[in-house]
Protein backbone atom coordinates (compact mmCIF):
# COMPACT_ATOMS: atom_id res chain seq x y z
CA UNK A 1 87.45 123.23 95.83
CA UNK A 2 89.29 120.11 95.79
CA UNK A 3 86.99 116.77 96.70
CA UNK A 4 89.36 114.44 98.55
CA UNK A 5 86.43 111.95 99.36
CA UNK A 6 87.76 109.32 96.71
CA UNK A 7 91.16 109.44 98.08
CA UNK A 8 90.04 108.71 101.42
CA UNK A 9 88.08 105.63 100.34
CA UNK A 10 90.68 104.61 98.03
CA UNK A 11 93.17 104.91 101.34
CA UNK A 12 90.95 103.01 103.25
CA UNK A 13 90.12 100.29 100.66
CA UNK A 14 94.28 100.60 100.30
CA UNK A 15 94.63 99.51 103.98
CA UNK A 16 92.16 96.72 104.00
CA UNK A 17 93.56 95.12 101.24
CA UNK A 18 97.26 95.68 102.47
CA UNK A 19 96.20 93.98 106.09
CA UNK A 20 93.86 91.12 104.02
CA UNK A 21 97.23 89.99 101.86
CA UNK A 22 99.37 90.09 104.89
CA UNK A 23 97.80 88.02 107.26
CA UNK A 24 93.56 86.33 106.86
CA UNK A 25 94.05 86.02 110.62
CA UNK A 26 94.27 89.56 110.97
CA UNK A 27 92.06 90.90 108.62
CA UNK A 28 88.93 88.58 109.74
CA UNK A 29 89.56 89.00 113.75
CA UNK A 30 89.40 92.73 112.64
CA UNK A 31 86.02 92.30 110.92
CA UNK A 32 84.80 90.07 114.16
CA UNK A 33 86.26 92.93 116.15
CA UNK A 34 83.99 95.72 114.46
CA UNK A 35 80.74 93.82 114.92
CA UNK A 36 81.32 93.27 118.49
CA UNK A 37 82.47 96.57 119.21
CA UNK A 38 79.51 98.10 117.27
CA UNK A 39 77.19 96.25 119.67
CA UNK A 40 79.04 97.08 122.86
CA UNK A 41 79.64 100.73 121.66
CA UNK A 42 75.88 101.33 121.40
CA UNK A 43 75.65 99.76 124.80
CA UNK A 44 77.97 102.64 126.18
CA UNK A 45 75.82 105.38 124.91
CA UNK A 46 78.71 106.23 122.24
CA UNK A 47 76.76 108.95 119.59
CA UNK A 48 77.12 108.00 116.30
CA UNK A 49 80.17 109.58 115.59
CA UNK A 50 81.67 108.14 117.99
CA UNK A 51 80.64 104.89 116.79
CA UNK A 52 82.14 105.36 113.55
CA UNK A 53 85.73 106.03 114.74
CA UNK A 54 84.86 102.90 116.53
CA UNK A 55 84.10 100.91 113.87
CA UNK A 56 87.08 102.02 111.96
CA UNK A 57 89.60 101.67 114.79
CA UNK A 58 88.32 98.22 115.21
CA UNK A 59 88.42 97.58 111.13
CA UNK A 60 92.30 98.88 111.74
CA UNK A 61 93.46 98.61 114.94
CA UNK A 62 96.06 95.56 114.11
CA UNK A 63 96.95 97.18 110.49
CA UNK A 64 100.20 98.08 112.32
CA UNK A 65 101.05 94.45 112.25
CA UNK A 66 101.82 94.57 108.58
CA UNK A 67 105.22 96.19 109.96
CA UNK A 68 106.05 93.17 112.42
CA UNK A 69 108.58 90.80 110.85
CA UNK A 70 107.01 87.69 109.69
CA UNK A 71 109.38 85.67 112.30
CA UNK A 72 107.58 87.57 115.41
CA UNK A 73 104.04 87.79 113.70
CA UNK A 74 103.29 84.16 112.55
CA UNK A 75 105.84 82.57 115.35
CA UNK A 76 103.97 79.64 115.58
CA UNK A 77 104.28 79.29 119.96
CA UNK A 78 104.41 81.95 122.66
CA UNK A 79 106.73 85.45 121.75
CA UNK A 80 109.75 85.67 124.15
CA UNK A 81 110.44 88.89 125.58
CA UNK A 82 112.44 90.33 122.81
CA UNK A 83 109.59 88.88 120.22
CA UNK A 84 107.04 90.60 122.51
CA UNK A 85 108.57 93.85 122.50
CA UNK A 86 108.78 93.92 118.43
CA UNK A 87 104.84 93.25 118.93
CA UNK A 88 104.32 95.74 121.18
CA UNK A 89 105.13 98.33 118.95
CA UNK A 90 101.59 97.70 116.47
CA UNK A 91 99.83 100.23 118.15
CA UNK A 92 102.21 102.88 117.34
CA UNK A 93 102.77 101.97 114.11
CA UNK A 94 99.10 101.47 113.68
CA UNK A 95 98.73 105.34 114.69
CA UNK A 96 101.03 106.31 112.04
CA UNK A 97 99.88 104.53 109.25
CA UNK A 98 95.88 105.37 109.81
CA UNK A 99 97.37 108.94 110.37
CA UNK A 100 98.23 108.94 106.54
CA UNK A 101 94.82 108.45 105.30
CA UNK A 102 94.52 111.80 105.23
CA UNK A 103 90.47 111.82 107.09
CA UNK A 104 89.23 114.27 108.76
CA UNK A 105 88.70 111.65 111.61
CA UNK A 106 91.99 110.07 111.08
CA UNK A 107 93.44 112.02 114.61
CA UNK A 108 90.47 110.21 116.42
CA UNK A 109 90.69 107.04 114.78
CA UNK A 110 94.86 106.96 115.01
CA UNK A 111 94.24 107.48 119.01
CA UNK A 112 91.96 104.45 119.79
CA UNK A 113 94.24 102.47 117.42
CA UNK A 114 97.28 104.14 119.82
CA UNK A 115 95.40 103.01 122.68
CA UNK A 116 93.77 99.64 122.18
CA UNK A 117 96.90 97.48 124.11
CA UNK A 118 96.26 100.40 127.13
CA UNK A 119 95.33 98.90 130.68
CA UNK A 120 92.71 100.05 132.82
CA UNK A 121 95.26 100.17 136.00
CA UNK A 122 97.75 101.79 133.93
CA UNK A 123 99.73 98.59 133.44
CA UNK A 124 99.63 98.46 129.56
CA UNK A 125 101.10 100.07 126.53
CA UNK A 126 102.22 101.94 124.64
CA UNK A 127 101.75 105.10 126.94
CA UNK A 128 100.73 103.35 130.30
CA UNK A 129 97.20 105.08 130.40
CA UNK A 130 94.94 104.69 133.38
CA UNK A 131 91.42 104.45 133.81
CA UNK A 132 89.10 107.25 132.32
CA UNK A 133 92.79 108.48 130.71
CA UNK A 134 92.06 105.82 127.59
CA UNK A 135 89.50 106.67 125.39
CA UNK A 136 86.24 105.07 126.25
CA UNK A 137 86.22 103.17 122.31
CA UNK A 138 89.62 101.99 123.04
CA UNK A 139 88.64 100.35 126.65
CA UNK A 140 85.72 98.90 124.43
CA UNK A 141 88.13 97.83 122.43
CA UNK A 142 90.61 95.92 124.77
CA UNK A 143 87.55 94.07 125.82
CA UNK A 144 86.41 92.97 122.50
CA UNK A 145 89.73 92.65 120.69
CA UNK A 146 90.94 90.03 124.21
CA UNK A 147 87.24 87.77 123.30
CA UNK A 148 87.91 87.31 119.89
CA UNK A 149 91.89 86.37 120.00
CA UNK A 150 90.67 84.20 123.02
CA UNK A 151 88.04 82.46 120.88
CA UNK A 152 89.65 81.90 117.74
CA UNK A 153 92.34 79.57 116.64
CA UNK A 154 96.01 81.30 117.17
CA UNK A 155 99.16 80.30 115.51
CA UNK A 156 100.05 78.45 118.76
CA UNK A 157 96.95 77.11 120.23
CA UNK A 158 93.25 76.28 119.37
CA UNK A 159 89.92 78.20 120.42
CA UNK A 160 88.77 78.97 123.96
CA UNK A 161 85.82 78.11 124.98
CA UNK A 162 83.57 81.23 125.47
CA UNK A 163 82.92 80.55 129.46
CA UNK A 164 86.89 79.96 129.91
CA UNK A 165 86.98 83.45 128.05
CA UNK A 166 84.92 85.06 129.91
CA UNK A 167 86.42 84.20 133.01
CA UNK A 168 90.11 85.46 132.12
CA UNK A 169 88.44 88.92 130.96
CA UNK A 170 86.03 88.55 134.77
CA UNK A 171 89.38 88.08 136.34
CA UNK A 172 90.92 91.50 134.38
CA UNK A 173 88.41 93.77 135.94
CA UNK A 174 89.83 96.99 137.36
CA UNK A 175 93.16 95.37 135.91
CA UNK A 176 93.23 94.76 132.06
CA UNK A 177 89.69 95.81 131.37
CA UNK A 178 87.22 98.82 132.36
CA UNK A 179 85.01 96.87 135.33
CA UNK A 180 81.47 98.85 134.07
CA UNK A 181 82.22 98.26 130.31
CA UNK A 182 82.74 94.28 131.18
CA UNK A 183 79.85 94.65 132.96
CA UNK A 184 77.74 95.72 129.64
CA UNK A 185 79.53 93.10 127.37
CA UNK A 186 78.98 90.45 129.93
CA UNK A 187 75.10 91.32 129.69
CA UNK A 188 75.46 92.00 126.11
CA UNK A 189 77.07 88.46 125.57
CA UNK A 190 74.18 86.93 127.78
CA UNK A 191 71.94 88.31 125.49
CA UNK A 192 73.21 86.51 122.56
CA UNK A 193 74.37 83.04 123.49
């Protein structure tokens, strides 16, 4: 019987390198991303499997940036609306692409990448999922994905401070973010700084 194990790491090692040459930003928030999700992931009682489509949703869930056009994706100030929309449509094409790796896990993987921009009250995108609707690694996502692009240098502004950060994503709660998952990254973060 065929081994397709090679392929798959050769596909994954494929996509890494494809979002590393298209933007460092990208590629290093993702790495950031992983860790923290990791730690918060074990903190929601995820199994281990469950873990690892975390970790590799969090490795890839901007790779479907390497489709935005480099005038909306390094714009160095705030996206209009019609630059926002364009960006709005990573997730999707993040599915796609980590659907073509050809893993067993790629269905679960593709859906938390599908579902990281979703909105605890139903107000994000791309489907408009609410509450225990997204996928529990995606809402771990959202959380951890928002910290890091809040406390890292962006095209069009510098780092936030970690309390300032904390209070935007305190403020989200029951909105943007899952209330009892904040809840165990606010302890987690308390643990660590």
């Amino acid at each position: 019987m065929f081994d397709d194990a090679p392929s798959q790491v050769c596909s994954i090692d494929a996509l890494s390198m494809s979002l590393q040459m298209r933007d460092q930003y990208t590629r290093f928030h993702c790495d950031r991303v992983g860790l923290l999700g990791d730690q918060l992931g074990r903190l929601c009682d995820l199994d281990d499997t469950q873990r690892a489509h975390l970790a590799l949703a969090a490795r890839f869930h901007d790779i479907g940036k390497i489709g935005i056009p480099d005038n909306v994706l390094l714009y160095p100030a705030r996206l209009d609306d019609a630059q926002r929309a364009i960006m709005r449509t990573h997730p999707e094409r993040g599915e796609r692409i980590f659907a073509t790796t050809g893993r067993s896990d790629a269905p679960e993987v593709a859906r938390l990448i599908r579902s990281h921009h979703e909105a605890f009250d139903g107000s994000g995108y791309p489907d408009g999922l609410k509450g225990s609707d997204i996928p529990l690694g995606a809402r771990v996502l959202t959380i951890v994905d928002g910290y890091d692009a809040m406390t890292t240098t962006r095209p069009y502004r510098g780092p936030m401070p970690h309390a300032k950060a904390m209070g935007i994503l305190a403020e989200q709660q029951g909105g943007l973010v899952d209330p009892e998952v904040f809840g165990l990254f606010t302890r987690m973060m308390a643990a660590t700084t």
